[in-house]
Protein backbone atom coordinates (compact mmCIF):
# COMPACT_ATOMS: atom_id res chain seq x y z
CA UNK A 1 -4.51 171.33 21.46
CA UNK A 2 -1.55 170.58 19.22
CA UNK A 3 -0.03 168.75 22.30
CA UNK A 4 -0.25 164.65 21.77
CA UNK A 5 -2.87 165.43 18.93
CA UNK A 6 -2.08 165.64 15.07
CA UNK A 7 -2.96 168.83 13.29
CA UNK A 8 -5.82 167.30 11.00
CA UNK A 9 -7.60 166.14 14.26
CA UNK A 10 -7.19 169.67 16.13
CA UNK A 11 -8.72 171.68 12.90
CA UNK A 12 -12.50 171.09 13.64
CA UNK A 13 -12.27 171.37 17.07
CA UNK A 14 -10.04 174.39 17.11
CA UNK A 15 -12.38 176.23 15.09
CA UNK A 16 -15.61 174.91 17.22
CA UNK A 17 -13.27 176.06 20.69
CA UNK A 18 -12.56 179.70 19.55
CA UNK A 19 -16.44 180.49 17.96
CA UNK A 20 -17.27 179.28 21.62
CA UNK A 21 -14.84 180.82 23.80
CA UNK A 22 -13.28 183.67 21.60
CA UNK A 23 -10.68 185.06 24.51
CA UNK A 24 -9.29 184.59 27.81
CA UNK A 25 -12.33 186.11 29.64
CA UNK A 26 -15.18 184.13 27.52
CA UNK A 27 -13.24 180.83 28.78
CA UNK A 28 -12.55 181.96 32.28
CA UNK A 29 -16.17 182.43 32.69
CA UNK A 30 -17.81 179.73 31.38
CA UNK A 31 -18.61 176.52 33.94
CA UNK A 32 -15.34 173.77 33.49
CA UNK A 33 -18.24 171.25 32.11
CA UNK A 34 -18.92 173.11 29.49
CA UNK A 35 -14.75 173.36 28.52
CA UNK A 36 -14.36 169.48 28.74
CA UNK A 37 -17.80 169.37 26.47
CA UNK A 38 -16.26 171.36 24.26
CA UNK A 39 -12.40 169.65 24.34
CA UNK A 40 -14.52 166.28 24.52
CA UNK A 41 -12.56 163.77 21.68
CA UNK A 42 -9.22 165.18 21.80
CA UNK A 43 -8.26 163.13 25.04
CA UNK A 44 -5.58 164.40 27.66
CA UNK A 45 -8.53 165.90 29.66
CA UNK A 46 -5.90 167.73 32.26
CA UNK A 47 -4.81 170.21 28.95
CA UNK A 48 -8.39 171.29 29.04
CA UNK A 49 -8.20 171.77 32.78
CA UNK A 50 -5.60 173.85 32.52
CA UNK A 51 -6.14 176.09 30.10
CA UNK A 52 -9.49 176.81 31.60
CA UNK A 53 -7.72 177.41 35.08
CA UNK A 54 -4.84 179.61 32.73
CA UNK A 55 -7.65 181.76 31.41
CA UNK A 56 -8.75 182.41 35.28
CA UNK A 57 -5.15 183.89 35.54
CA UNK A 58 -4.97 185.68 32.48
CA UNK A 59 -8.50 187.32 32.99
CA UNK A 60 -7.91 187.97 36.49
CA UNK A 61 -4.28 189.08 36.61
CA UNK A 62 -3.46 190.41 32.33
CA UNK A 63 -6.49 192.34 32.10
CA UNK A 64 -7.48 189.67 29.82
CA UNK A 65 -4.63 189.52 27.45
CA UNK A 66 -1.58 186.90 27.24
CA UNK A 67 1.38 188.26 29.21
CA UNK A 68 4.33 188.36 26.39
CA UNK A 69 7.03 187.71 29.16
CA UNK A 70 8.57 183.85 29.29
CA UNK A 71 8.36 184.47 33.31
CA UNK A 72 4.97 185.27 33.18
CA UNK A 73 3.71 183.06 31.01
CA UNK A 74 5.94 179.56 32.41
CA UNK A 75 4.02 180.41 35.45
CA UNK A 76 0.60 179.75 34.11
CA UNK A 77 -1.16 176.57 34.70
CA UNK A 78 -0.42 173.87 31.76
CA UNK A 79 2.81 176.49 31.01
CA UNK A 80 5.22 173.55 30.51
CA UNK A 81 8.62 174.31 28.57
CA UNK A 82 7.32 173.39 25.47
CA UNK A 83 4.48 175.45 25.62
CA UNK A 84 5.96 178.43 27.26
CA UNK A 85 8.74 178.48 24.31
CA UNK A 86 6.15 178.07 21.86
CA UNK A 87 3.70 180.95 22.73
CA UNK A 88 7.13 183.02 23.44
CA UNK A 89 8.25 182.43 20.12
CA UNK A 90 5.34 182.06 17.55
CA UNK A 91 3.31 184.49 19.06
CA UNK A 92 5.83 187.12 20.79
CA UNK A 93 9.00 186.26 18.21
CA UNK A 94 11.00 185.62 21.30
CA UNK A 95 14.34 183.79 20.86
CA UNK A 96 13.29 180.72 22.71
CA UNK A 97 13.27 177.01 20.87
CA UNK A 98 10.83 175.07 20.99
CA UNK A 99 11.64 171.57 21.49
CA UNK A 100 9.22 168.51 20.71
CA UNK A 101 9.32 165.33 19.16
CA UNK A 102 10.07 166.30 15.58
CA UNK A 103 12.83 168.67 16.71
CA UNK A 104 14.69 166.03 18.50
CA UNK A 105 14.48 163.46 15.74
CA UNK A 106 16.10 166.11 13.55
CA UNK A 107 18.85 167.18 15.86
CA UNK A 108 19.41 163.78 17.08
CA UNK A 109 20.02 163.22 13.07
CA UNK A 110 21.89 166.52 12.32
CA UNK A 111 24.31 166.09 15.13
CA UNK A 112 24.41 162.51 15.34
CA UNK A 113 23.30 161.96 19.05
CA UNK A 114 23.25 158.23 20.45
CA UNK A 115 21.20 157.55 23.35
CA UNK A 116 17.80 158.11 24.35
CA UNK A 117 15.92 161.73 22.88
CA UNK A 118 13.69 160.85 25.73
CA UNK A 119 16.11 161.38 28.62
CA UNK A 120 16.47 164.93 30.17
CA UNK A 121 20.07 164.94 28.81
CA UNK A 122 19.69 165.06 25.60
CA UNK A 123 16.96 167.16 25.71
CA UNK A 124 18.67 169.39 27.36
CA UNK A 125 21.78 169.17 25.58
CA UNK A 126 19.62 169.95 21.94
CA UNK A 127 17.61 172.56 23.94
CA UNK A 128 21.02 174.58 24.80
CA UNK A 129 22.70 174.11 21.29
CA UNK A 130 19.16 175.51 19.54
CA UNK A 131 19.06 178.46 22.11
CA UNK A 132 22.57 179.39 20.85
CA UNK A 133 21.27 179.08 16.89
CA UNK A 134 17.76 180.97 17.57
CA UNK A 135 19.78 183.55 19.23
CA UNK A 136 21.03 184.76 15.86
CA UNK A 137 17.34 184.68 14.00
CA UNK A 138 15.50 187.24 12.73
CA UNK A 139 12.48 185.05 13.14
CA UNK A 140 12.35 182.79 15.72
CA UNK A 141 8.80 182.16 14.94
CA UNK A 142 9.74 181.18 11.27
CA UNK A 143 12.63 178.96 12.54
CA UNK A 144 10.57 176.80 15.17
CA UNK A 145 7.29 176.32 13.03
CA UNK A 146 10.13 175.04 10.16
CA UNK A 147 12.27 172.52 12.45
CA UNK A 148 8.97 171.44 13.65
CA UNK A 149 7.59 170.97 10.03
CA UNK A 150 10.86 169.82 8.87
CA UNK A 151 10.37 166.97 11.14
CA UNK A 152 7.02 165.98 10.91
CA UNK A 153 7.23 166.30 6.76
CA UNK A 154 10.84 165.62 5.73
CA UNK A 155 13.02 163.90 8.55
CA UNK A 156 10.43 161.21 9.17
CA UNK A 157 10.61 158.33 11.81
CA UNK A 158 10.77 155.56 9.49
CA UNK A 159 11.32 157.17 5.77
CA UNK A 160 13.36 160.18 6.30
CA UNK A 161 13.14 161.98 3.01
CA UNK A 162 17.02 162.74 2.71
CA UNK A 163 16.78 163.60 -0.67
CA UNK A 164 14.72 166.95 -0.03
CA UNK A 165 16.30 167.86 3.51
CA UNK A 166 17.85 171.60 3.67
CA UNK A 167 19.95 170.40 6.19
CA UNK A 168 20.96 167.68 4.15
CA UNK A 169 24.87 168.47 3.15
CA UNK A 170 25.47 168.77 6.88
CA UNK A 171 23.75 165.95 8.63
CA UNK A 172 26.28 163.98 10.21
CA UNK A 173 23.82 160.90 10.72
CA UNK A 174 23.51 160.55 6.70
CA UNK A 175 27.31 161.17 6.17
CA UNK A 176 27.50 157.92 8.50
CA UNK A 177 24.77 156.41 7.07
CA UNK A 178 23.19 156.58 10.47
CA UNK A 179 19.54 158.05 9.66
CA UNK A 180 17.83 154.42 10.36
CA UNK A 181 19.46 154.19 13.24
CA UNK A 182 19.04 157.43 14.95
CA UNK A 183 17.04 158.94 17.25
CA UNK A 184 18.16 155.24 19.05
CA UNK A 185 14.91 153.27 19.82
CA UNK A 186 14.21 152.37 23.40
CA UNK A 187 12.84 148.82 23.46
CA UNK A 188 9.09 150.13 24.91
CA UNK A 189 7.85 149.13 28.44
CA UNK A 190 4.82 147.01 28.31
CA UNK A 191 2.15 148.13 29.72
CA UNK A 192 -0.62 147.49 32.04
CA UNK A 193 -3.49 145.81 31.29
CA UNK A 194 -7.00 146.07 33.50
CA UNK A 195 -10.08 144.37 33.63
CA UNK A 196 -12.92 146.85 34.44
CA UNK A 197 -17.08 146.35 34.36
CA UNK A 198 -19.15 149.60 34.76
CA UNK A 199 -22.99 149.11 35.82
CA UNK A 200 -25.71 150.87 33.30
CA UNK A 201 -28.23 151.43 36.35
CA UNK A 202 -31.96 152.30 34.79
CA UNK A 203 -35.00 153.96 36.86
CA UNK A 204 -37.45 154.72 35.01
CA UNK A 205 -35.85 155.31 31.32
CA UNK A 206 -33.15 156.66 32.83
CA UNK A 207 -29.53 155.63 33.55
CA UNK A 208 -27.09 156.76 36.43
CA UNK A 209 -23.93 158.69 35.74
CA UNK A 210 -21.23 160.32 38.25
CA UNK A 211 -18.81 163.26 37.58
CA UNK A 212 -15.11 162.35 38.08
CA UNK A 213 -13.08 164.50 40.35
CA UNK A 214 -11.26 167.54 39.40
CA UNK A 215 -8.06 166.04 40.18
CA UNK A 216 -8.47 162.23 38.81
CA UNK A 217 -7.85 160.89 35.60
CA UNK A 218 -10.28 162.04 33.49
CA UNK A 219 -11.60 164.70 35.50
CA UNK A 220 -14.87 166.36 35.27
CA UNK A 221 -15.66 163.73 32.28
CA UNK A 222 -18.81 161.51 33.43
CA UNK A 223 -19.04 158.66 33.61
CA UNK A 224 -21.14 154.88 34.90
CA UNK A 225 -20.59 153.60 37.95
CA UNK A 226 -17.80 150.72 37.80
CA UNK A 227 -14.15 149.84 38.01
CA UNK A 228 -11.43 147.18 38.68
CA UNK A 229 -11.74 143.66 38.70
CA UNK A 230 -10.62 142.14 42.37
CA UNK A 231 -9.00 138.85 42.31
CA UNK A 232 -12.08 135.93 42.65
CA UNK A 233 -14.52 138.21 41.01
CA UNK A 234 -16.76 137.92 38.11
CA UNK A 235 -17.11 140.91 35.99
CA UNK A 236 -20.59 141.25 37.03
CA UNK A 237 -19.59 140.63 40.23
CA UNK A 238 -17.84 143.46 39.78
CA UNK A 239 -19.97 145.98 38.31
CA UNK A 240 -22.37 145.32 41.65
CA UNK A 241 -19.90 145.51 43.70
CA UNK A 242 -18.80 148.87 42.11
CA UNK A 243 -22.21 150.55 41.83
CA UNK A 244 -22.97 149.71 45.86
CA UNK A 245 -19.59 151.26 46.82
CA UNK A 246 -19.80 154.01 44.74
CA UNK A 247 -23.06 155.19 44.55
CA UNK A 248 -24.73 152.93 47.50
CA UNK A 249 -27.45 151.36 45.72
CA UNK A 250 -27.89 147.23 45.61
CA UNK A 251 -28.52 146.34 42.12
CA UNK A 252 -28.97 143.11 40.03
CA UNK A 253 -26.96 142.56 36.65
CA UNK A 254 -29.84 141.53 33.90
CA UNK A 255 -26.99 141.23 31.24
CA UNK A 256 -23.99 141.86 29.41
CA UNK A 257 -24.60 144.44 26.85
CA UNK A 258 -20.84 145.15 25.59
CA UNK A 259 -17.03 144.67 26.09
CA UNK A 260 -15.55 147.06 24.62
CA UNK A 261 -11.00 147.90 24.27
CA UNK A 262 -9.52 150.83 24.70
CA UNK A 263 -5.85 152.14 25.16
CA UNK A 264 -4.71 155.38 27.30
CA UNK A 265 -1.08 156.57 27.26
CA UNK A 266 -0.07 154.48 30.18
CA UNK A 267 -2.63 151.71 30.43
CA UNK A 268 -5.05 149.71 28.01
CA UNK A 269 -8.34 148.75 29.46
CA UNK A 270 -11.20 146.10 28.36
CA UNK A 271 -14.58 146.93 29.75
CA UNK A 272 -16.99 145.09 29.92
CA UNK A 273 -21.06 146.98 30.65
CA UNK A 274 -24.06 145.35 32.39
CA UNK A 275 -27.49 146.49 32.47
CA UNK A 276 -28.31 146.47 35.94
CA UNK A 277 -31.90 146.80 37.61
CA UNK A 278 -32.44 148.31 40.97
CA UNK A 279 -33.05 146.17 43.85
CA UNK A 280 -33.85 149.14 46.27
CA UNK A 281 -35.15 152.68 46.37
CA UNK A 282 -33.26 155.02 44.00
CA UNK A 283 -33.75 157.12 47.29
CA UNK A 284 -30.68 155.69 48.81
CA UNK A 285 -28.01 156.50 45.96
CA UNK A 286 -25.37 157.76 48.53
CA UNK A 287 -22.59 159.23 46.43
CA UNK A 288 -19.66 162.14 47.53
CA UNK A 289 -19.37 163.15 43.49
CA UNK A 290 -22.14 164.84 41.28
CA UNK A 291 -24.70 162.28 39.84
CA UNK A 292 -27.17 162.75 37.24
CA UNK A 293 -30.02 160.78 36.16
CA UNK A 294 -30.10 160.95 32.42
CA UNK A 295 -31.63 159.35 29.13
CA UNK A 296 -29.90 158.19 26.24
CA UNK A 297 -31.40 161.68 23.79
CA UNK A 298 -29.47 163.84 27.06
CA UNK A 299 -26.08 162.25 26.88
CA UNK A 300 -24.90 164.86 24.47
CA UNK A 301 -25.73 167.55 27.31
CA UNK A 302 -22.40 166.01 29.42
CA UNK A 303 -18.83 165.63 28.59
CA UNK A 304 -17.89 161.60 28.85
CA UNK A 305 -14.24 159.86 28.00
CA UNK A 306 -14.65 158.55 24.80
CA UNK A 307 -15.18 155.07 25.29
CA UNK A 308 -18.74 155.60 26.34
CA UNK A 309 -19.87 156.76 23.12
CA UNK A 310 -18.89 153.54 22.02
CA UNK A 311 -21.20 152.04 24.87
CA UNK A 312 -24.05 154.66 23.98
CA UNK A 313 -24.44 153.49 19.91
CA UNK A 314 -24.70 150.04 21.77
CA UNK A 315 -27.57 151.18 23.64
CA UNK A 316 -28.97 153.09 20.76
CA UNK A 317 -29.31 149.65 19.06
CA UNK A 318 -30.71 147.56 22.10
C-alpha cells in the first residue's frame, strides 16, 4: 500500500485490509471484488491485483506463510525490486537496500550525482554503492526504514533541512552548495488529455454498470458505460454511441448531469455524464463483461474508480 500512496492515507485502510483479510490464506480465498472493494480509494488498482494473485502463491505453494528467500519472494506477482528488498529487509533483516524516491534524493545529495535519479543508471549505480554499505549493518531493517525517513523528513525536495541531517558533514552536494540543485529536475512530459462521456442508463430505478477486465486499466473496478470522444462527435453523441457498442442497447440522452476532472499517472481526463433513457427492451443489453443493474443505496456493494463517487453525490442530489 505504501507504494505511490503517503503513509497518513494508507493508515485507515491498512487497518480496515488486515481486520478483513488477516493472512495470506483469508486473502487468497476471498472473491478479487471483494479485494478491490476493500483497496477501493488508494488508486493503482493492479497493486491490489497482485497481491491478491501473490496470496494465491503464498497459500498454495508457502503453506501460507511469506517465503523469507529474495528468490522466492522476487518471483511473486507485484514482487518488483523495491518490494522484494523491502520485505527482505524489514521483515527478514536481509542485507538488501531498498531503493525509492527518498533514497535517491539523498544519495543523489550525499554523493553529488548529476543526471536523471529516474534513469536505470543511476539507480543502479546508488543501488550497488548501498548494497556495499548495508553489507556491513547489523540492521538492515533499521538502516532502510531511516534513509527512507531521512528522506521523506529531513532531505526534502524543496527545503532540505541541512541543518539537522546526520549525514550532514559529508554531503558533498552541501559542501558545493549543490542541495537546490540536485537530484537534477527533468523538465516533465506533458501529458495527455481526453475527452470522455459515460451514459447513466435507468430501467426502472435502476442504472447499468459493467465490470472492467482483469487485465485493463482499472480492472475489476465498475464502472458506466462510456468512453472517448471521436473526432465530429458531441459528447452526447458520444455517450450513445458508447452505451450501443458496449452494452448493445439504443438509448436517448435526457441531459447532462455532470462534468467532472480527474488526473491518473499518465493521463488527465474530463468526463462529462448523461442520463440516458432506454429506447428499446433492456432485453437486448448484449455485453462480453459482467453487468449489473443497480440503485444508487447498492453502489457501496461494488468497487468503482474513484471518480464515480464524485458522479454518485451528484445523483444523490438530483
Amino acid at each position: 500500500m505504501l507504494q505511490q500512496t503517503q503513509v497518513a492515507t494508507v493508515v485507515p485502510y491498512f487497518e480496515r485490509f488486515v481486520a478483513r483479510f488477516p493472512d495470506a490464506r483469508s486473502l487468497a480465498a476471498a472473491d478479487v471484488a471483494d479485494v478491490l472493494k476493500a483497496w477501493e480509494g488508494l488508486g493503482y488498482y493492479s497493486r491490489a491485483r497482485n497481491l491478491h494473485r501473490a496470496a494465491h502463491v503464498v497459500a498454495r505453494d508457502c503453506g501460507g506463510e511469506l517465503p523469507c528467500s529474495v528468490e522466492q519472494l522476487a518471483g511473486l506477482p507485484g514482487f518488483g525490486p523495491y518490494t522484494t528488498a523491502a520485505v527482505a529487509s524489514i521483515a527478514f533483516g536481509l542485507p538488501f537496500p531498498v531503493v525509492d524516491g527518498n533514497v535517491l534524493r539523498v544519495f543523489s545529495r550525499f554523493w553529488a550525482i548529476a543526471g536523471d535519479v529516474r534513469s536505470t543508471r543511476i539507480r543502479e549505480c546508488i543501488r550497488t554503492r548501498l548494497a556495499d554499505a548495508i553489507a556491513s549493518q547489523r540492521s538492515p531493517s533499521d538502516f532502510n526504514q531511516a534513509l527512507m525517513e531521512l528522506g521523506a523528513r529531513v532531505c526534502r525536495p524543496r527545503d532540505p533541512d541541512c541543518g539537522g541531517c546526520p549525514l550532514a558533514q559529508e554531503c558533498e552536494a552541501l559542501q558545493r552548495g549543490l542541495t537546490r540543485d540536485l537530484p537534477e529536475r527533468q523538465q516533465r512530459r506533458r501529458i495527455p488529455h481526453l475527452r470522455v462521456a459515460v451514459g447513466v442508463v435507468w430501467n426502472n430505478g435502476r442504472f447499468l454498470i459493467a465490470r472492467r477486465g482483469l487485465d485493463q486499466m482499472l480492472g475489476g473496478l465498475w464502472e458506466f458505460p462510456g468512453g472517448k470522444r471521436e473526432r465530429g462527435e458531441t459528447l452526447a453523441e458520444t455517450a450513445v454511441r458508447e452505451v450501443r457498442e458496449e452494452v448493445g442497447l439504443d438509448v436517448r440522452v435526457v441531459r447532462r448531469v455532470c462534468t467532472v476532472r480527474h488526473g491518473y499517472s499518465h493521463f488527465t481526463v474530463t468526463l462529462t455524464v448523461f442520463e440516458c433513457e432506454l429506447r428499446c427492451d433492456p432485453a437486448q443489453l448484449r455485453c462480453t463483461r459482467p453487468t449489473a443493474w443497480i440503485t444508487l443505496a447498492e453502489t457501496d456493494r461494488y468497487a468503482f474508480p474513484g471518480v464515480n463517487r464524485k458522479i454518485f453525490a451528484v445523483l444523490r442530489r438530483c
